[in-house]
N, C-alpha and C. Protein backbone atom coordinates (compact mmCIF):
# COMPACT_ATOMS: atom_id res chain seq x y z
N UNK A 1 6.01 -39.22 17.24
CA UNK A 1 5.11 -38.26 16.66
C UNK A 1 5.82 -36.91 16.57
N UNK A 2 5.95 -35.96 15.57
CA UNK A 2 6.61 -35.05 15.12
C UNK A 2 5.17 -33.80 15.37
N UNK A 3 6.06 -32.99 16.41
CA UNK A 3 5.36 -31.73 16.68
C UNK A 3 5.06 -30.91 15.61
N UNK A 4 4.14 -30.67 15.18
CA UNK A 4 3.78 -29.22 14.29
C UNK A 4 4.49 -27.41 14.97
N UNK A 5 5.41 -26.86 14.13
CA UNK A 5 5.47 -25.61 14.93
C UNK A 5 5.12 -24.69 14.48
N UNK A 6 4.17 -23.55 14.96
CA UNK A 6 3.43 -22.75 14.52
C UNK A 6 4.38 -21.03 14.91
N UNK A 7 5.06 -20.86 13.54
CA UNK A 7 5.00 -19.40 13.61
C UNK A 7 4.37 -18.20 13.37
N UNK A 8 4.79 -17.15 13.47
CA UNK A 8 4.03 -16.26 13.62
C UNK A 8 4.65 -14.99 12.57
N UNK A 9 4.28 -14.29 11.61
CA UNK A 9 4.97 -13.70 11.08
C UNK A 9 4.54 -12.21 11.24
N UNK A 10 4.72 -10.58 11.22
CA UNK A 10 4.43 -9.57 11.66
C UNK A 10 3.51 -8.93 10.18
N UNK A 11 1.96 -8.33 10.66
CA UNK A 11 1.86 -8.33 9.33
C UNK A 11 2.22 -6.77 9.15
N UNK A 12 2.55 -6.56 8.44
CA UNK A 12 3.10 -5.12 8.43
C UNK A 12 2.13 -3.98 7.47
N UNK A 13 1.56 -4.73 6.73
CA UNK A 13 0.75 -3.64 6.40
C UNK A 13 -0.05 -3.40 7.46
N UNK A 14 -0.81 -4.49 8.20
CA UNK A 14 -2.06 -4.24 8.94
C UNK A 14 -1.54 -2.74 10.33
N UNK A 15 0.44 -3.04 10.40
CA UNK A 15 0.79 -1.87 11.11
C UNK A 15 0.98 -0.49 10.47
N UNK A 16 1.57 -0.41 9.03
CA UNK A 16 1.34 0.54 8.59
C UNK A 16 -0.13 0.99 8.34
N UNK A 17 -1.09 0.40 7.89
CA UNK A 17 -2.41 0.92 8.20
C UNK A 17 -2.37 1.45 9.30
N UNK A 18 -2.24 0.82 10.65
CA UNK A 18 -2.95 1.75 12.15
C UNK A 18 -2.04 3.04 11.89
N UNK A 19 -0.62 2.73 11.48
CA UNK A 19 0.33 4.35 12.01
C UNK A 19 -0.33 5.29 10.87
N UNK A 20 -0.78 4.73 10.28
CA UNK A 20 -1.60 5.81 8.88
C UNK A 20 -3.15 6.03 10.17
N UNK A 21 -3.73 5.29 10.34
CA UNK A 21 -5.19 5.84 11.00
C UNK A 21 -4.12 6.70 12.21
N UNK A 22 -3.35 7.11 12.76
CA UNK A 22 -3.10 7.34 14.20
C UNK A 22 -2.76 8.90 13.45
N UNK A 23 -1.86 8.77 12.65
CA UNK A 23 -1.66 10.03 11.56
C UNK A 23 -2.88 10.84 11.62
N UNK A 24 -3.91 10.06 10.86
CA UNK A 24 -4.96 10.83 10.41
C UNK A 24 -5.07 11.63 8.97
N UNK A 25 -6.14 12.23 8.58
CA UNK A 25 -5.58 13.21 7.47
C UNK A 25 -5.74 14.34 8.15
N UNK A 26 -5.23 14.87 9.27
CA UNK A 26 -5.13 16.68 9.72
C UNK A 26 -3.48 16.52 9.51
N UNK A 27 -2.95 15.47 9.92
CA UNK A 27 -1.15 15.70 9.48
C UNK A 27 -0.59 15.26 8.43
N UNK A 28 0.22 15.79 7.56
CA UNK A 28 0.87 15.30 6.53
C UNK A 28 2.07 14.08 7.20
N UNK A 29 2.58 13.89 6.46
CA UNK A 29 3.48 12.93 6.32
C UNK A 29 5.00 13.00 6.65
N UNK A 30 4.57 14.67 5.79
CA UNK A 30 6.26 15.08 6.60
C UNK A 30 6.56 15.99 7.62
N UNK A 31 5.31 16.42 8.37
CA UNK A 31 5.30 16.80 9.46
C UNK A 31 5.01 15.57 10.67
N UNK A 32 4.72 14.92 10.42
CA UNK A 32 4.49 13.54 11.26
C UNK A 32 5.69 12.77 11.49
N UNK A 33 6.42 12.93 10.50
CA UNK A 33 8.08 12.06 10.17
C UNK A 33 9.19 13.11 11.02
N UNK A 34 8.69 14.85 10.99
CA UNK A 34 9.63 15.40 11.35
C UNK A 34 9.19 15.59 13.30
N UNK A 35 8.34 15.11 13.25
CA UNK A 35 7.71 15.18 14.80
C UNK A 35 8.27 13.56 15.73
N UNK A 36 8.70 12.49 14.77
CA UNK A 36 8.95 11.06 14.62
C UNK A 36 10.09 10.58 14.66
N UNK A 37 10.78 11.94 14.23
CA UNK A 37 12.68 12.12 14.09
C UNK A 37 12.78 11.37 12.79
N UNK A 38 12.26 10.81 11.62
CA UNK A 38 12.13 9.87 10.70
C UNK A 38 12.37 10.46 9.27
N UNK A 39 12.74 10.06 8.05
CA UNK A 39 12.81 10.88 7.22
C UNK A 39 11.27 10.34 6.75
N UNK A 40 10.47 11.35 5.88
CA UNK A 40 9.63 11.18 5.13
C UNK A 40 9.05 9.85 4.66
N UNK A 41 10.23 9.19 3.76
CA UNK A 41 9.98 8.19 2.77
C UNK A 41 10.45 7.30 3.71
N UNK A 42 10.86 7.24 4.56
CA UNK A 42 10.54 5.65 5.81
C UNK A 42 9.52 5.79 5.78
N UNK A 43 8.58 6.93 6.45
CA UNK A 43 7.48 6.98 6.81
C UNK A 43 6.46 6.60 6.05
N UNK A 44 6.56 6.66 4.50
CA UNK A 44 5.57 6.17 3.56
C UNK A 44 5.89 4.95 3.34
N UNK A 45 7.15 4.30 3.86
CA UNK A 45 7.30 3.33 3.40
C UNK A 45 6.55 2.12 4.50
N UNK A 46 6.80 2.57 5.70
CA UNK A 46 5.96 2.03 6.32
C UNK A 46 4.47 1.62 6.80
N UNK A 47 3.88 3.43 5.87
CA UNK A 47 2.42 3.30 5.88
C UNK A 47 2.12 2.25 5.04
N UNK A 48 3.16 1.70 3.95
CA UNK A 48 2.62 1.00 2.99
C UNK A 48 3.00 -0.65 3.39
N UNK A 49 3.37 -0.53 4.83
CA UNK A 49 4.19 -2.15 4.81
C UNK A 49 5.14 -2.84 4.16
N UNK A 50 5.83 -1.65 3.73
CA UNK A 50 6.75 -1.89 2.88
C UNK A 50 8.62 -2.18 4.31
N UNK A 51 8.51 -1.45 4.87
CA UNK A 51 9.32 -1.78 6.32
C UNK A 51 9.15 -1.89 7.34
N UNK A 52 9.77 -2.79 8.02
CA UNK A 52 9.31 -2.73 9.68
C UNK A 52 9.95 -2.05 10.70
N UNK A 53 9.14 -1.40 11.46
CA UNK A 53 9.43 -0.76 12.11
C UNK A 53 10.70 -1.03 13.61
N UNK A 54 11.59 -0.20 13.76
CA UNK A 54 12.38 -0.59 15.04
C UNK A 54 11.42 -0.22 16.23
N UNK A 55 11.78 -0.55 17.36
CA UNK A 55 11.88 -0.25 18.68
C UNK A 55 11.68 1.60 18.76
N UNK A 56 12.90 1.71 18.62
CA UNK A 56 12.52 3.42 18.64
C UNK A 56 11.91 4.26 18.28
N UNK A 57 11.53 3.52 16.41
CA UNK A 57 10.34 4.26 16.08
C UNK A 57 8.79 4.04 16.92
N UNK A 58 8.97 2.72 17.31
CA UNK A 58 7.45 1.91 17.53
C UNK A 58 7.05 3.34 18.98
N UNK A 59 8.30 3.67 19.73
CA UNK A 59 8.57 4.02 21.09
C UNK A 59 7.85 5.98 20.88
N UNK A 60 8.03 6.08 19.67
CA UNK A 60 8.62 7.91 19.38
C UNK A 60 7.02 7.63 19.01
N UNK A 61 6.38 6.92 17.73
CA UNK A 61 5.18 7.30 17.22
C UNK A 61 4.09 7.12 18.45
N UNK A 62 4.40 5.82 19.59
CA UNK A 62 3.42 6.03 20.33
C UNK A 62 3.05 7.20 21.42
N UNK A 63 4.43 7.87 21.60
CA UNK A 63 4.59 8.86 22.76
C UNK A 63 4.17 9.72 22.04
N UNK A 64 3.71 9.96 20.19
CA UNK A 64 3.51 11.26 19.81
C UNK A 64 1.92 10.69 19.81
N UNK A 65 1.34 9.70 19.94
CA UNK A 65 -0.20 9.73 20.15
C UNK A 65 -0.79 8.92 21.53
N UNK A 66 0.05 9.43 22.53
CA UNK A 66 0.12 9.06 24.05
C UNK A 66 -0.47 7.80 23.75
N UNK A 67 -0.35 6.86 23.30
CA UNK A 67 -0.87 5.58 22.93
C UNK A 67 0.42 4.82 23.62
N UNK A 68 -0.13 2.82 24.17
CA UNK A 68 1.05 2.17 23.98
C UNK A 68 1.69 1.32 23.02
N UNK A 69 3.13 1.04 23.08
CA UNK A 69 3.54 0.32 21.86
C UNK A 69 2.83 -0.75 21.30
N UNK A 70 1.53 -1.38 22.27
CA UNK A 70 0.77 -2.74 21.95
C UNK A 70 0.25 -1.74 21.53
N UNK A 71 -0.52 -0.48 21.25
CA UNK A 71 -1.36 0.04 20.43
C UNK A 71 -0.87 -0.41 18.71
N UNK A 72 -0.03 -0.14 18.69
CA UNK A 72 0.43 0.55 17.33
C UNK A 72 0.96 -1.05 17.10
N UNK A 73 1.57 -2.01 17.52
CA UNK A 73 2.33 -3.04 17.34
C UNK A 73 1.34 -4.35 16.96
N UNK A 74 1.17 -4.96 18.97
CA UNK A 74 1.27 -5.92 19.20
C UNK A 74 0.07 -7.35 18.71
N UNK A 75 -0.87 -6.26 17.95
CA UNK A 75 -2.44 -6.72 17.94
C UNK A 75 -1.86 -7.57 16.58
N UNK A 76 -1.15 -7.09 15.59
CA UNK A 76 -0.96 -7.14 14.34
C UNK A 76 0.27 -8.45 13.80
N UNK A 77 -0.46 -9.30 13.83
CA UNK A 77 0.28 -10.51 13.20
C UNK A 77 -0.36 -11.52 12.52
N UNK A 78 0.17 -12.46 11.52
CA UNK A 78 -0.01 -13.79 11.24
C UNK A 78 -0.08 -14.57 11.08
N UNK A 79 -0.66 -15.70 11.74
CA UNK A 79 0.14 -16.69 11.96
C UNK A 79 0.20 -17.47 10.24
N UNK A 80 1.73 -18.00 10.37
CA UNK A 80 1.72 -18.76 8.80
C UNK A 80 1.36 -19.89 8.73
């Protein structure tokens, strides 16, 4: 009998959505990116799920909304 294996893939918009709600609209984009160490257009690129995020960013955006990295990360996947 041949195991079924179930992966898991990251959904990335559903993370760029939260780093967009954590943003808010009181901060722009490129004050959020320059607070993030990030250039700008990562930053939109990620609100849009368009890239995934490293480690360091996941590390910098949560320490800028005293949140943890499972905030911003770990909730957000799907399985394929």
């Amino acid at each position: 009998m041949r195991k079924l294996r179930r992966e898991a893939r990251i959904d990335l918009r559903a993370i760029g959505q939260r780093i967009r709600e954590l943003r808010s609209f009181d901060m722009t984009q490129t004050e959020f990116a320059r607070r993030v160490h990030v250039a700008q257009s990562y930053l939109s690129a990620l609100e849009r799920g368009e890239k995934e995020p490293g480690a360091a960013v996941l590390l910098a955006i949560s320490q800028e909304f005293g949140k943890s990295v499972d905030c911003v990360w770990a909730t957000f996947y799907a399985e394929i």
